[in-house]
PDB file of N, CA and C in Angstrom:
ATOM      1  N   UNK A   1      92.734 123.078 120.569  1.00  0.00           N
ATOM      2  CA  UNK A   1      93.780 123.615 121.408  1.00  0.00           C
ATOM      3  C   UNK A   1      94.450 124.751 120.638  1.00  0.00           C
ATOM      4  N   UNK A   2      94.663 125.940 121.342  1.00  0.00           N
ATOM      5  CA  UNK A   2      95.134 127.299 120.536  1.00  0.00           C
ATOM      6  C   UNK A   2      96.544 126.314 120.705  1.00  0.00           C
ATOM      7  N   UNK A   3      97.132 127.712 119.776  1.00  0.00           N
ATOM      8  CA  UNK A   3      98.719 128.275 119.779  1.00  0.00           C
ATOM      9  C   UNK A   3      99.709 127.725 121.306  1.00  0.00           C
ATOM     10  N   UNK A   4      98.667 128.833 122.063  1.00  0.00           N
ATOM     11  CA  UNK A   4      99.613 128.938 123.011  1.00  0.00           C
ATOM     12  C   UNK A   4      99.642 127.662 124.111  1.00  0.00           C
ATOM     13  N   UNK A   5      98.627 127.399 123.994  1.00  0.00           N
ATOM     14  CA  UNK A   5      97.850 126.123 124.946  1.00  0.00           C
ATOM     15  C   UNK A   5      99.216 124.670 124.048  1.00  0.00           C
ATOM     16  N   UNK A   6      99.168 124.583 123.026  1.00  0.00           N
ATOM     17  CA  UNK A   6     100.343 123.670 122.452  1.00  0.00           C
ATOM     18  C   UNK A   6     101.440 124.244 122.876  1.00  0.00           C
ATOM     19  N   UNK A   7     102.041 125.068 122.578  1.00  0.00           N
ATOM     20  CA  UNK A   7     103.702 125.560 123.045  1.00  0.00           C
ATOM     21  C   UNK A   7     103.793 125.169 123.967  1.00  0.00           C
ATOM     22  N   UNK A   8     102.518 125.519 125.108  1.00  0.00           N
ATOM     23  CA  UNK A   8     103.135 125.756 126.832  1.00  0.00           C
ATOM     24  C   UNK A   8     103.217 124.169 126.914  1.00  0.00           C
ATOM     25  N   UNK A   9     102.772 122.843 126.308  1.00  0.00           N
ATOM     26  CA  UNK A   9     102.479 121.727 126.602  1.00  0.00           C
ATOM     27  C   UNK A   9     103.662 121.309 126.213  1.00  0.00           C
ATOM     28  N   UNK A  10     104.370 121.668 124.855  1.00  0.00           N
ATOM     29  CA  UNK A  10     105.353 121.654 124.541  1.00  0.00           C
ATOM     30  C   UNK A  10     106.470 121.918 125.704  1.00  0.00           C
ATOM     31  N   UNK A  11     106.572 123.039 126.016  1.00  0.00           N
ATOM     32  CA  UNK A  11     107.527 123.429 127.055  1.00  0.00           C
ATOM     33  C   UNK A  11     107.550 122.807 128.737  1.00  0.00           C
ATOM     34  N   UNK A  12     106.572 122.020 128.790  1.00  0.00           N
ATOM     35  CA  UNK A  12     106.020 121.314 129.648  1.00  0.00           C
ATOM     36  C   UNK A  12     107.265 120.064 129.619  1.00  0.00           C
ATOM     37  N   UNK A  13     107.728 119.386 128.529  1.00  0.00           N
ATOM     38  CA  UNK A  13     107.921 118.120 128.613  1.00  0.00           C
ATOM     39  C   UNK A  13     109.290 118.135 128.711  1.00  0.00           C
ATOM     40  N   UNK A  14     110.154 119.621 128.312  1.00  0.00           N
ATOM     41  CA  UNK A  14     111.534 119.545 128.809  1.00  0.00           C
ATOM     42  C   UNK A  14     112.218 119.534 127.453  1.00  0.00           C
ATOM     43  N   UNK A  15     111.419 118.836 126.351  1.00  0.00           N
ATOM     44  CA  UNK A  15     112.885 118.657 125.529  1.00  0.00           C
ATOM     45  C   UNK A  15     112.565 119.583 124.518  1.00  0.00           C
ATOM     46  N   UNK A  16     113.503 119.900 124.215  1.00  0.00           N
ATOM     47  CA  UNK A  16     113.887 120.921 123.082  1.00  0.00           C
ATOM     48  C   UNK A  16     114.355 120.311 121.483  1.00  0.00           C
ATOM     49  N   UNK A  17     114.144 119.191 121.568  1.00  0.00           N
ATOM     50  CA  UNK A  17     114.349 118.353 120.058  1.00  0.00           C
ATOM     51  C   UNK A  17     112.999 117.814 119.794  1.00  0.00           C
ATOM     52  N   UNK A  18     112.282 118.206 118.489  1.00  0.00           N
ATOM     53  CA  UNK A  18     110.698 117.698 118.196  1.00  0.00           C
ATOM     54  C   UNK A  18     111.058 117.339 116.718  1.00  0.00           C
ATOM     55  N   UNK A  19     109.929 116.373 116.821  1.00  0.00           N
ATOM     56  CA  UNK A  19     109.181 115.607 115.426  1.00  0.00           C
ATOM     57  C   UNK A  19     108.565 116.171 114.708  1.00  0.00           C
ATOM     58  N   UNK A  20     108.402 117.238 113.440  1.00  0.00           N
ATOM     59  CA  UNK A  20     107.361 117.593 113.117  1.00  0.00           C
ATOM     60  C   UNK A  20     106.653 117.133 111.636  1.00  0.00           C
ATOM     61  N   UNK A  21     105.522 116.749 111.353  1.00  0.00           N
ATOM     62  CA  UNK A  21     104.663 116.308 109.802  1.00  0.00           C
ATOM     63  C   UNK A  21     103.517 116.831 110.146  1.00  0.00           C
ATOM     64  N   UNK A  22     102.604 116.466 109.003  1.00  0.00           N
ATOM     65  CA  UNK A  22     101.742 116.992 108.882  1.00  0.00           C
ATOM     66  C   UNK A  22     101.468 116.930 107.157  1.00  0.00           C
ATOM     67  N   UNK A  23      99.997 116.912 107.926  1.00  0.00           N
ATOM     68  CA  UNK A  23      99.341 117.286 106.011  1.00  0.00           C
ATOM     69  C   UNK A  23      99.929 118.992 105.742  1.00  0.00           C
ATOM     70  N   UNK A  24      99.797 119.512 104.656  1.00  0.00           N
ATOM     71  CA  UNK A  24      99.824 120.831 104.200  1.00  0.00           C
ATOM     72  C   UNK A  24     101.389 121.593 104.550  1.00  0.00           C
ATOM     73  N   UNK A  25     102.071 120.884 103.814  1.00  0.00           N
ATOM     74  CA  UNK A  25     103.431 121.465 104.430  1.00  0.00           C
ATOM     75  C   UNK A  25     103.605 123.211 103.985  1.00  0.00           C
ATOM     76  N   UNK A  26     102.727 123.504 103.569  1.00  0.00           N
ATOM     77  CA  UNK A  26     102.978 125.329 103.396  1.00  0.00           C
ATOM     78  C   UNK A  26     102.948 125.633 104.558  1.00  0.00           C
ATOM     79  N   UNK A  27     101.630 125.452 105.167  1.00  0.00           N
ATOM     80  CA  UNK A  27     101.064 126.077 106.549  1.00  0.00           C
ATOM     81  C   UNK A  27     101.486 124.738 107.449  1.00  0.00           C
ATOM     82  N   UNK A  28     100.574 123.922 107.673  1.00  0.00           N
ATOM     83  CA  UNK A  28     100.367 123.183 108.945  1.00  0.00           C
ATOM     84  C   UNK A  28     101.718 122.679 109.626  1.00  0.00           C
ATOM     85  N   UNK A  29     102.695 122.980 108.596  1.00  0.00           N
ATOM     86  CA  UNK A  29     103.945 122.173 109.132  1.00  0.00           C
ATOM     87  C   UNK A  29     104.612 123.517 109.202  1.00  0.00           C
ATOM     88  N   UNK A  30     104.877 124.092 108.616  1.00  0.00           N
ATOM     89  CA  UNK A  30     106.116 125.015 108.166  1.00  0.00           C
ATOM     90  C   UNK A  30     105.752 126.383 109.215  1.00  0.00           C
ATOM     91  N   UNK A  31     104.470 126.554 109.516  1.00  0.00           N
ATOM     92  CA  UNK A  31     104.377 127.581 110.282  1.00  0.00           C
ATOM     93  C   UNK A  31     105.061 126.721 111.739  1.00  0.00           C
ATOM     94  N   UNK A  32     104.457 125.974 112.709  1.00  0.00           N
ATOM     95  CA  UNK A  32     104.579 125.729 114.051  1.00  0.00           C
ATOM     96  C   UNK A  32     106.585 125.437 113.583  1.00  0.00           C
ATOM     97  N   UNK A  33     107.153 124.535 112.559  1.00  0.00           N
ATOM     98  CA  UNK A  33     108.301 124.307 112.309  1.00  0.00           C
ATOM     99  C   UNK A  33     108.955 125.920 112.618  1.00  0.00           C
ATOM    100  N   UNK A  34     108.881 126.771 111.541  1.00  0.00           N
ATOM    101  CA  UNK A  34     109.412 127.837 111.707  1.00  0.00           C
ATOM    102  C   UNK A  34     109.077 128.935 113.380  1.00  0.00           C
ATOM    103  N   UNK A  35     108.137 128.372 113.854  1.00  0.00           N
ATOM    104  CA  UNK A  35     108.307 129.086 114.988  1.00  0.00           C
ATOM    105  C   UNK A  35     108.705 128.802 116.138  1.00  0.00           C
ATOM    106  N   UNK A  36     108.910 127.320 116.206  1.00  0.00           N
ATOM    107  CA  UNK A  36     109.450 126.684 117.033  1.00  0.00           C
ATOM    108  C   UNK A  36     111.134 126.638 117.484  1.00  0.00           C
ATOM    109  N   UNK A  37     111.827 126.686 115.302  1.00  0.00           N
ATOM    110  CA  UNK A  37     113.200 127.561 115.211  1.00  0.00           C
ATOM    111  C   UNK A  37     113.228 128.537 116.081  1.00  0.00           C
ATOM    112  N   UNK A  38     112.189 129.356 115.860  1.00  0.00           N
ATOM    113  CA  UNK A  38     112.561 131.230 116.562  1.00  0.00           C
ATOM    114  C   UNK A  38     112.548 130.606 117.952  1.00  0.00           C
ATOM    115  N   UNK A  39     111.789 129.650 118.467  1.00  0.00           N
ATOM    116  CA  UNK A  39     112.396 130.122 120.154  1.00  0.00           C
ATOM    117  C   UNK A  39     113.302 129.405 120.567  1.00  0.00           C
ATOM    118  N   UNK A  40     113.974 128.053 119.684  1.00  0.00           N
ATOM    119  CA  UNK A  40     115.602 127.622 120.318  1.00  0.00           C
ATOM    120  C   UNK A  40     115.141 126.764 119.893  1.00  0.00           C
ATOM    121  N   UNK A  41     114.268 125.780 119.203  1.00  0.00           N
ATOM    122  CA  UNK A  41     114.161 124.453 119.650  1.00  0.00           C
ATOM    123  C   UNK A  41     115.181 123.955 118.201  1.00  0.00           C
ATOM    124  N   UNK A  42     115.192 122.508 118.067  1.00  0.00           N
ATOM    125  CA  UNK A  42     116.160 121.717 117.035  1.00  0.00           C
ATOM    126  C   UNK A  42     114.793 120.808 116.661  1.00  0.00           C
ATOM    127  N   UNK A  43     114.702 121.199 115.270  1.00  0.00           N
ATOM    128  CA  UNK A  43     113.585 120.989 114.769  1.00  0.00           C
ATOM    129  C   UNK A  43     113.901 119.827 113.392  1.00  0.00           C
ATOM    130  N   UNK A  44     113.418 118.851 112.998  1.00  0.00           N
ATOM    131  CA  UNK A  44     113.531 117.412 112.421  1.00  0.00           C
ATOM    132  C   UNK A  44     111.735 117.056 112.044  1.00  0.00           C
ATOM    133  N   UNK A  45     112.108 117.496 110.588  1.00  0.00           N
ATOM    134  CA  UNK A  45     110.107 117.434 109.860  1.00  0.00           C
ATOM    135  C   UNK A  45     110.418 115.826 108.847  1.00  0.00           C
ATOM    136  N   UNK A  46     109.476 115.200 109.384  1.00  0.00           N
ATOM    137  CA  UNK A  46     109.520 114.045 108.483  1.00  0.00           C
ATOM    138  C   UNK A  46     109.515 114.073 107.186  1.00  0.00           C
ATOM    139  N   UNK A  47     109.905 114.699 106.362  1.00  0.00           N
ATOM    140  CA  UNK A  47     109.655 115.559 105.027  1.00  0.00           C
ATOM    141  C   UNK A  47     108.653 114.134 104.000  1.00  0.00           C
ATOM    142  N   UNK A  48     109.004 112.593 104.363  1.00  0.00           N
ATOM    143  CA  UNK A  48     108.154 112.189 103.163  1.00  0.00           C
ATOM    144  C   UNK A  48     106.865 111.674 103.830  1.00  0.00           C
ATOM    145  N   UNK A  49     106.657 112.423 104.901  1.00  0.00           N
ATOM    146  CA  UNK A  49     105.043 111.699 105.653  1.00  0.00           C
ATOM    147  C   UNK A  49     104.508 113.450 105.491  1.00  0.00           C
ATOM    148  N   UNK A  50     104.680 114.577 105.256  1.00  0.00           N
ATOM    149  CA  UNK A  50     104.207 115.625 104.440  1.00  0.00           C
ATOM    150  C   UNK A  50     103.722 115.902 103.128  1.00  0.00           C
ATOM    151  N   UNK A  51     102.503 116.430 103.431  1.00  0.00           N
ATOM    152  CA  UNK A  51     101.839 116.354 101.620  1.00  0.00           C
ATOM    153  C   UNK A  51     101.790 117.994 101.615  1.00  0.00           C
ATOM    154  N   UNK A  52     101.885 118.437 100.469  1.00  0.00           N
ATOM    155  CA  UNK A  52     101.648 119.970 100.097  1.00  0.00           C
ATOM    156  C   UNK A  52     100.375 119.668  98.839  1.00  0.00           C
ATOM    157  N   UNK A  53     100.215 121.170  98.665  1.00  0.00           N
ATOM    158  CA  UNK A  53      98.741 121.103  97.140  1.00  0.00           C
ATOM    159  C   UNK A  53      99.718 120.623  96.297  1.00  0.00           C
ATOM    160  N   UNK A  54     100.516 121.396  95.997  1.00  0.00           N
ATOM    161  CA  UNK A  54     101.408 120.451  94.953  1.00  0.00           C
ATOM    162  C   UNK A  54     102.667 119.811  95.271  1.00  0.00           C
ATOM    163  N   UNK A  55     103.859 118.949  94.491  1.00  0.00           N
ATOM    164  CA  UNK A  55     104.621 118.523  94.450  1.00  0.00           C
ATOM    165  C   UNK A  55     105.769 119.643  94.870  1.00  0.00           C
ATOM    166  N   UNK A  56     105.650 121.166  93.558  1.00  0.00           N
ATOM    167  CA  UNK A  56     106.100 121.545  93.795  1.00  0.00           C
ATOM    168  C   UNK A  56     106.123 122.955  95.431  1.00  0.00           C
ATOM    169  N   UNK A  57     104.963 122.685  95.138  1.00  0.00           N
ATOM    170  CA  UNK A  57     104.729 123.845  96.520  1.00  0.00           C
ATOM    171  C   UNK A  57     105.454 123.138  97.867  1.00  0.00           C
ATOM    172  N   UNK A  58     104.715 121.711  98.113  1.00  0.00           N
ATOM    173  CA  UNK A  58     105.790 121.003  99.214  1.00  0.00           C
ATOM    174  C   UNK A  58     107.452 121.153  99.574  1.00  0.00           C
ATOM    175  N   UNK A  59     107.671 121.114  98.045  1.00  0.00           N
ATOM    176  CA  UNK A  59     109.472 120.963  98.101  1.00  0.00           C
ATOM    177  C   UNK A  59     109.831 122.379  98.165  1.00  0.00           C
ATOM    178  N   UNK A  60     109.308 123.872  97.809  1.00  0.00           N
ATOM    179  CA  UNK A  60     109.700 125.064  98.683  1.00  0.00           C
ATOM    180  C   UNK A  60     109.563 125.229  99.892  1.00  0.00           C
ATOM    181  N   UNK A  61     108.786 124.639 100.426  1.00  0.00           N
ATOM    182  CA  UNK A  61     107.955 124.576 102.278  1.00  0.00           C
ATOM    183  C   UNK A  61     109.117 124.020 102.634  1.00  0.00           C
ATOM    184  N   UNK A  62     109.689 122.908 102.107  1.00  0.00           N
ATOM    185  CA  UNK A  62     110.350 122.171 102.824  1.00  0.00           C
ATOM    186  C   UNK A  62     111.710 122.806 102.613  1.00  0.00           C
ATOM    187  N   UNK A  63     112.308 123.389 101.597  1.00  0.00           N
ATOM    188  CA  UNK A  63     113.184 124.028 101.136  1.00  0.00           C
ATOM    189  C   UNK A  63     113.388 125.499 102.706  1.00  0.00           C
ATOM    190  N   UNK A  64     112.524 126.186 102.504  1.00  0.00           N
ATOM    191  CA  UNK A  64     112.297 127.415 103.075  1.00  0.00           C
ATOM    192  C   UNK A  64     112.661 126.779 105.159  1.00  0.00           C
ATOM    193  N   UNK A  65     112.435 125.568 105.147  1.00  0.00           N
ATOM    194  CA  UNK A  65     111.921 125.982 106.905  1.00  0.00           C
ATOM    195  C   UNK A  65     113.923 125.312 106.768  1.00  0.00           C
ATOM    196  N   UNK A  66     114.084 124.357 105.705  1.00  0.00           N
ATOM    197  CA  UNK A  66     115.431 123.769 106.440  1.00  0.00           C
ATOM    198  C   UNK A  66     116.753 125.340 106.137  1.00  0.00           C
ATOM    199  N   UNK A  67     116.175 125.834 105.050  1.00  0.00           N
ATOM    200  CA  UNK A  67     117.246 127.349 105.030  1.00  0.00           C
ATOM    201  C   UNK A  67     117.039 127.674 106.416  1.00  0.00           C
ATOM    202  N   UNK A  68     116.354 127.918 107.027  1.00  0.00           N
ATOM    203  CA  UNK A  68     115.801 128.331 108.068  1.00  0.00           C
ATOM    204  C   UNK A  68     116.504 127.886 109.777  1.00  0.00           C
ATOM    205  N   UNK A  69     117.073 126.468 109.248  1.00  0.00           N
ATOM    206  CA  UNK A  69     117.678 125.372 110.522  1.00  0.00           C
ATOM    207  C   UNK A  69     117.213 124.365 110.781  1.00  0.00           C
ATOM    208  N   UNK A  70     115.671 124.097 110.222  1.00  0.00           N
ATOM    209  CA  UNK A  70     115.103 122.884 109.996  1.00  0.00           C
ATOM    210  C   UNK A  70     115.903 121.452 109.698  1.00  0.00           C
ATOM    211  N   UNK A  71     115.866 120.453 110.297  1.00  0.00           N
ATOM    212  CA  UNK A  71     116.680 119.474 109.789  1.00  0.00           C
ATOM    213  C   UNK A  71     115.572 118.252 109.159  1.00  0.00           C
ATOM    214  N   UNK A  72     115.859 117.836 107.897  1.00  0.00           N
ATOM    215  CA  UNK A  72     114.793 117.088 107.270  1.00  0.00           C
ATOM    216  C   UNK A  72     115.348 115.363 107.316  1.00  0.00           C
ATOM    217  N   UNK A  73     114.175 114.805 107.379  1.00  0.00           N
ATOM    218  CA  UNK A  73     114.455 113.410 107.745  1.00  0.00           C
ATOM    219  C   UNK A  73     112.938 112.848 106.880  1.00  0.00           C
ATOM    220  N   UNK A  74     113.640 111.529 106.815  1.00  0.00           N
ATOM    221  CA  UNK A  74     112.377 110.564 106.112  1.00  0.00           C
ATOM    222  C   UNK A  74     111.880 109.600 107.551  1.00  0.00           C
ATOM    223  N   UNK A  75     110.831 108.911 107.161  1.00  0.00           N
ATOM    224  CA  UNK A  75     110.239 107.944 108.603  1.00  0.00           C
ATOM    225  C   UNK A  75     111.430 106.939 108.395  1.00  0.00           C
ATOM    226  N   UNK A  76     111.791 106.506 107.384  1.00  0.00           N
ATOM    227  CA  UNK A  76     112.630 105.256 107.856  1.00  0.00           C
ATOM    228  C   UNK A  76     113.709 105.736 108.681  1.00  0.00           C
ATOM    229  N   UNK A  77     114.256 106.896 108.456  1.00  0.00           N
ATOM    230  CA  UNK A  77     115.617 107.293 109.457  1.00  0.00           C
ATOM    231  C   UNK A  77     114.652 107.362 110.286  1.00  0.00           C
ATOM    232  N   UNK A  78     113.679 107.723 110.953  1.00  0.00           N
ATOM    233  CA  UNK A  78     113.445 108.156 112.356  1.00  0.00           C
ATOM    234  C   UNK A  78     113.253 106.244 112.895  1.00  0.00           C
ATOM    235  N   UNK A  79     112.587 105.688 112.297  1.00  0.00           N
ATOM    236  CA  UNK A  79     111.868 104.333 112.504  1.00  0.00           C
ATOM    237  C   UNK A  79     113.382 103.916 113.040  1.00  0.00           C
ATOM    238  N   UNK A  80     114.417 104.067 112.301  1.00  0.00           N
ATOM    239  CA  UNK A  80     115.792 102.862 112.513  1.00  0.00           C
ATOM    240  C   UNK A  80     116.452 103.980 113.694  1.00  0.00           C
ATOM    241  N   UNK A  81     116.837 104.872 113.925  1.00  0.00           N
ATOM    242  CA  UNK A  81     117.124 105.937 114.842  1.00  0.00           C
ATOM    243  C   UNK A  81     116.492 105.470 116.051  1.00  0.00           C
ATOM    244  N   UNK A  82     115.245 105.289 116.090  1.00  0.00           N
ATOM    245  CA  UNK A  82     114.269 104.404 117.528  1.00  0.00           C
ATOM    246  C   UNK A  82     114.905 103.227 117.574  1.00  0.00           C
ATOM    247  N   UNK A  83     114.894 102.531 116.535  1.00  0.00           N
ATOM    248  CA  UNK A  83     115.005 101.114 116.756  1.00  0.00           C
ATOM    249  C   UNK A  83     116.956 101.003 117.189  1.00  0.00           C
ATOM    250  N   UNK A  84     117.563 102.113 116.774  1.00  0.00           N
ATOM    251  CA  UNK A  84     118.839 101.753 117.032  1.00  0.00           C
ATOM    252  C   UNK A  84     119.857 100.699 116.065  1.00  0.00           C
ATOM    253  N   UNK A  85     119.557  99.639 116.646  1.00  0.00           N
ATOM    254  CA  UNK A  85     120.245  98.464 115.853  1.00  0.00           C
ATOM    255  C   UNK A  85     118.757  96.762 116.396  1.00  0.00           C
ATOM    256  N   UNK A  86     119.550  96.466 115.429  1.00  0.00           N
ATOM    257  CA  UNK A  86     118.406  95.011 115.241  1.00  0.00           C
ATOM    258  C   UNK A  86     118.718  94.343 116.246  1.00  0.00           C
ATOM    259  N   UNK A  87     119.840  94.358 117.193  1.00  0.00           N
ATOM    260  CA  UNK A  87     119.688  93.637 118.845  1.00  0.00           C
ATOM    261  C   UNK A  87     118.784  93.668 119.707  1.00  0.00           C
ATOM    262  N   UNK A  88     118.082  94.967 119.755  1.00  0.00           N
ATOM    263  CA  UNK A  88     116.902  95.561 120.942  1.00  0.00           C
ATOM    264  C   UNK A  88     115.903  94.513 120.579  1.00  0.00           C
ATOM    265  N   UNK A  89     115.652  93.110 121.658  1.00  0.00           N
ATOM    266  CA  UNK A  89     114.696  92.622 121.217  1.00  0.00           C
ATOM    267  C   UNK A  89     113.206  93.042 121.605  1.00  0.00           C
ATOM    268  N   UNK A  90     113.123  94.417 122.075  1.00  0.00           N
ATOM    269  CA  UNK A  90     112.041  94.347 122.520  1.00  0.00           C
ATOM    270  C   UNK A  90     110.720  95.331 121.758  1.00  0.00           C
ATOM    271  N   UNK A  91     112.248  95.912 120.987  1.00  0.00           N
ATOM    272  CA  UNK A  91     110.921  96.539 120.025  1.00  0.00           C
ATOM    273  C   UNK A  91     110.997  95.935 118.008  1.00  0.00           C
ATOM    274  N   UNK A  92     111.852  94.849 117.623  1.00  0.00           N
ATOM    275  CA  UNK A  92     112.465  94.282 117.485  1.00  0.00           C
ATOM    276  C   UNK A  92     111.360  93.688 116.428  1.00  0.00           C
ATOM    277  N   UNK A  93     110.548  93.559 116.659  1.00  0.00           N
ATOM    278  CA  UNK A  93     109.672  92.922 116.072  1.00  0.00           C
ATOM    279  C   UNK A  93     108.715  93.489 115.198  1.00  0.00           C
ATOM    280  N   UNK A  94     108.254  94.573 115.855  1.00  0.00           N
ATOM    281  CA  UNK A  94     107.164  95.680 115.503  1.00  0.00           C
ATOM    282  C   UNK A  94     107.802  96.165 114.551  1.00  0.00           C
ATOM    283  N   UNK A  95     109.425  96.885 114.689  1.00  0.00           N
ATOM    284  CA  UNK A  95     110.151  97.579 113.680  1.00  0.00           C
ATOM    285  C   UNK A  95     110.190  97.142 112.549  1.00  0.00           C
ATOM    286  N   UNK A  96     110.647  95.330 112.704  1.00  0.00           N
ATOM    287  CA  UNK A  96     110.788  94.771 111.204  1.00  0.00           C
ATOM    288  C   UNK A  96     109.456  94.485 110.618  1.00  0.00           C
ATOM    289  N   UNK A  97     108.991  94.322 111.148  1.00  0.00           N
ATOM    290  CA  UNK A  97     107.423  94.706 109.937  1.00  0.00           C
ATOM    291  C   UNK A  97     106.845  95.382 109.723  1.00  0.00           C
ATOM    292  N   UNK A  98     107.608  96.835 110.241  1.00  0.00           N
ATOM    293  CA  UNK A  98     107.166  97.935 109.601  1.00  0.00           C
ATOM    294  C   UNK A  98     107.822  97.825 108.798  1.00  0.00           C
ATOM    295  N   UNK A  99     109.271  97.689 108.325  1.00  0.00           N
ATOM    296  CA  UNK A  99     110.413  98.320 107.517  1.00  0.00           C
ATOM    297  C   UNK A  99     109.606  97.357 106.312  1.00  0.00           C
ATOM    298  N   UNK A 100     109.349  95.781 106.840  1.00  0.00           N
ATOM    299  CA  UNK A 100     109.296  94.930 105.594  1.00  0.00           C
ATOM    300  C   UNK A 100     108.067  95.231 105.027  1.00  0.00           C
ATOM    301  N   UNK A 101     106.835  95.846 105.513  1.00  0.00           N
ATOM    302  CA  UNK A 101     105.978  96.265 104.900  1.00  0.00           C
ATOM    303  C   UNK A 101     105.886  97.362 104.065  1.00  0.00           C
ATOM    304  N   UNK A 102     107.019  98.761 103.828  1.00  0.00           N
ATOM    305  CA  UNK A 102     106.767  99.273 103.618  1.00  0.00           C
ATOM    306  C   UNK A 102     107.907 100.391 103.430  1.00  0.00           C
ATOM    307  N   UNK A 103     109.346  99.421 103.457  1.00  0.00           N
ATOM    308  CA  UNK A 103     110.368 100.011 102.671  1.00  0.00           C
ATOM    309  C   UNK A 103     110.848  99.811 101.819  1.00  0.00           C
ATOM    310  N   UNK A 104     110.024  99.138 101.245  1.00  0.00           N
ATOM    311  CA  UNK A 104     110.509  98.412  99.438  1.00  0.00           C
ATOM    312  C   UNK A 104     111.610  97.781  99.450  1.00  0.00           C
ATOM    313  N   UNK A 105     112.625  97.728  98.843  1.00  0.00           N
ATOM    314  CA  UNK A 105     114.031  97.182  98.484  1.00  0.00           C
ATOM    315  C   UNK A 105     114.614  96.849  99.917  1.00  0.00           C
ATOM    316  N   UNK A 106     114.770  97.706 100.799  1.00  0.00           N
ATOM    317  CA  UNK A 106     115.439  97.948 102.236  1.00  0.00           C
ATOM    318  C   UNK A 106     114.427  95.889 103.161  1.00  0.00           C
ATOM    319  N   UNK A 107     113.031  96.387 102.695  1.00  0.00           N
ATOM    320  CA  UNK A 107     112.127  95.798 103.410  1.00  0.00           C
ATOM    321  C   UNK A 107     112.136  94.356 102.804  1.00  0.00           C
ATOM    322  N   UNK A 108     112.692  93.850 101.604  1.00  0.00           N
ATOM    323  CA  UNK A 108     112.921  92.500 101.178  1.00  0.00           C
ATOM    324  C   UNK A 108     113.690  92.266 101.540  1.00  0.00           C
ATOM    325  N   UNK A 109     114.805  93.212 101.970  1.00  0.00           N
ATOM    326  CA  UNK A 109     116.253  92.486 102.170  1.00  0.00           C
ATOM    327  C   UNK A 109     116.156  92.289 103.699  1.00  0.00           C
ATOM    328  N   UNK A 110     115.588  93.075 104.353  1.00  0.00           N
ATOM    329  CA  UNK A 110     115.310  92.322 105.872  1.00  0.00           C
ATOM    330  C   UNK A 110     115.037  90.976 105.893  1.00  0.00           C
ATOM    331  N   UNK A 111     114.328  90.828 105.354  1.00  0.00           N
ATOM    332  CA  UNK A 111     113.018  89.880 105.143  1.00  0.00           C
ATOM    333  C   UNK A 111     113.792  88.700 105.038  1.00  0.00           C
ATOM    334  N   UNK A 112     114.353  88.950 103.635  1.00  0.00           N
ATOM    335  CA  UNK A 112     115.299  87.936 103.223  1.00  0.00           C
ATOM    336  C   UNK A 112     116.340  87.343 104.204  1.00  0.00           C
ATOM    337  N   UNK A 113     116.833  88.197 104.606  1.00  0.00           N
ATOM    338  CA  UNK A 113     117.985  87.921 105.882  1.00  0.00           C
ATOM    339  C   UNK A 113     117.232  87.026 106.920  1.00  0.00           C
ATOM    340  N   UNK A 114     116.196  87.453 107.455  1.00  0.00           N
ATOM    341  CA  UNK A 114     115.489  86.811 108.192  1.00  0.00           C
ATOM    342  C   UNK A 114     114.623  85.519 107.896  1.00  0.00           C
ATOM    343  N   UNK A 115     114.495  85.465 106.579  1.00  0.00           N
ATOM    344  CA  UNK A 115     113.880  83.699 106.338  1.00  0.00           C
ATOM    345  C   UNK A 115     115.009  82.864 105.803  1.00  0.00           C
ATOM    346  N   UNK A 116     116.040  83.220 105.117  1.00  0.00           N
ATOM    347  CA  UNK A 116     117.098  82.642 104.452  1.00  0.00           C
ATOM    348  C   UNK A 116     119.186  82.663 105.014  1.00  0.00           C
ATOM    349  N   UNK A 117     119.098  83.884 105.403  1.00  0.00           N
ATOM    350  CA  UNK A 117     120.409  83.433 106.311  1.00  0.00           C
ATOM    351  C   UNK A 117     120.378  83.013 107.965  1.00  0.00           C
ATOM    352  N   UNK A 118     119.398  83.637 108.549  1.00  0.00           N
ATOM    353  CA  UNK A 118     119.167  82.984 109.670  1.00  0.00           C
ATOM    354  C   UNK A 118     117.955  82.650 110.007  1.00  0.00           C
ATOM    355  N   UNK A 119     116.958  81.724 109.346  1.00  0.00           N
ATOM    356  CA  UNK A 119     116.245  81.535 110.004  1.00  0.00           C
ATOM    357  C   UNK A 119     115.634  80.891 111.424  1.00  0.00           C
ATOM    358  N   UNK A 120     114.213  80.767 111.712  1.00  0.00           N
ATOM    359  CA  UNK A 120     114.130  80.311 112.818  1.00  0.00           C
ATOM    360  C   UNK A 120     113.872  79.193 113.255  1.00  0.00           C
TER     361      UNK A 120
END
C-alpha cells in the first residue's frame, strides 16, 4: 500500500489522534510521525515498542519528531489508558496478564494484590 493509499485510509476513519511504532525509528516511524504532524493530526509513538540501528540513533528519532509535537508514550501507559481502571470487567482479564507478564515490578504487584489481598 503506497503513501497515499494509507493517509486516505487514515482520513477515512475520522480521528485525528494515532498510535504510532514501528521497527526503525529513523525512517519507518519518524517519517509517517512527522508527516502526519504537518497535516494536524496529534500524534503519540510508543517510544519503547521502537527499535533504531542504534541506541543512540533511536533516542534522536525520538528526540527530533517530539521537538516536532510528537507526544511519546510507553505500551504500559497506552495498555492502562485502554484499560482505564481495574473495574472494566470485560477487558479486565486480558489486561492483567499482560501487565503481569511483562511489567516487571508493576506486574508482581498486580499479581500479588490479586492472589494475596483479595483473592478468589
Amino acid at each position: 500500500m503506497g503513501r497515499q493509499a494509507v493517509r486516505d485510509e487514515i482520513m477515512k476513519t475520522g480521528r485525528r489522534k494515532l498510535l504510532i511504532s514501528g521497527l526503525l525509528t529513523e525512517a519507518c516511524v519518524s517519517f509517517p510521525v512527522l508527516s502526519t504532524l504537518a497535516d494536524g493530526y496529534d500524534v503519540y509513538v510508543v517510544a519503547d515498542t521502537c527499535g533504531g540501528v542504534t541506541a543512540e540513533s533511536h533516542s534522536l528519532a525520538l528526540r527530533r519528531m517530539e521537538a516536532t509535537g510528537a507526544t511519546m508514550t510507553s505500551w504500559l501507559q497506552v495498555l492502562l489508558e485502554l484499560q482505564r481502571d481495574w473495574t472494566r470487567k470485560e477487558t479486565y482479564d486480558g489486561a492483567r496478564a499482560i501487565v503481569e507478564g511483562h511489567a516487571g515490578g508493576y506486574g508482581i504487584g498486580l499479581a500479588y494484590a490479586r492472589d494475596m489481598i483479595h483473592p478468589v
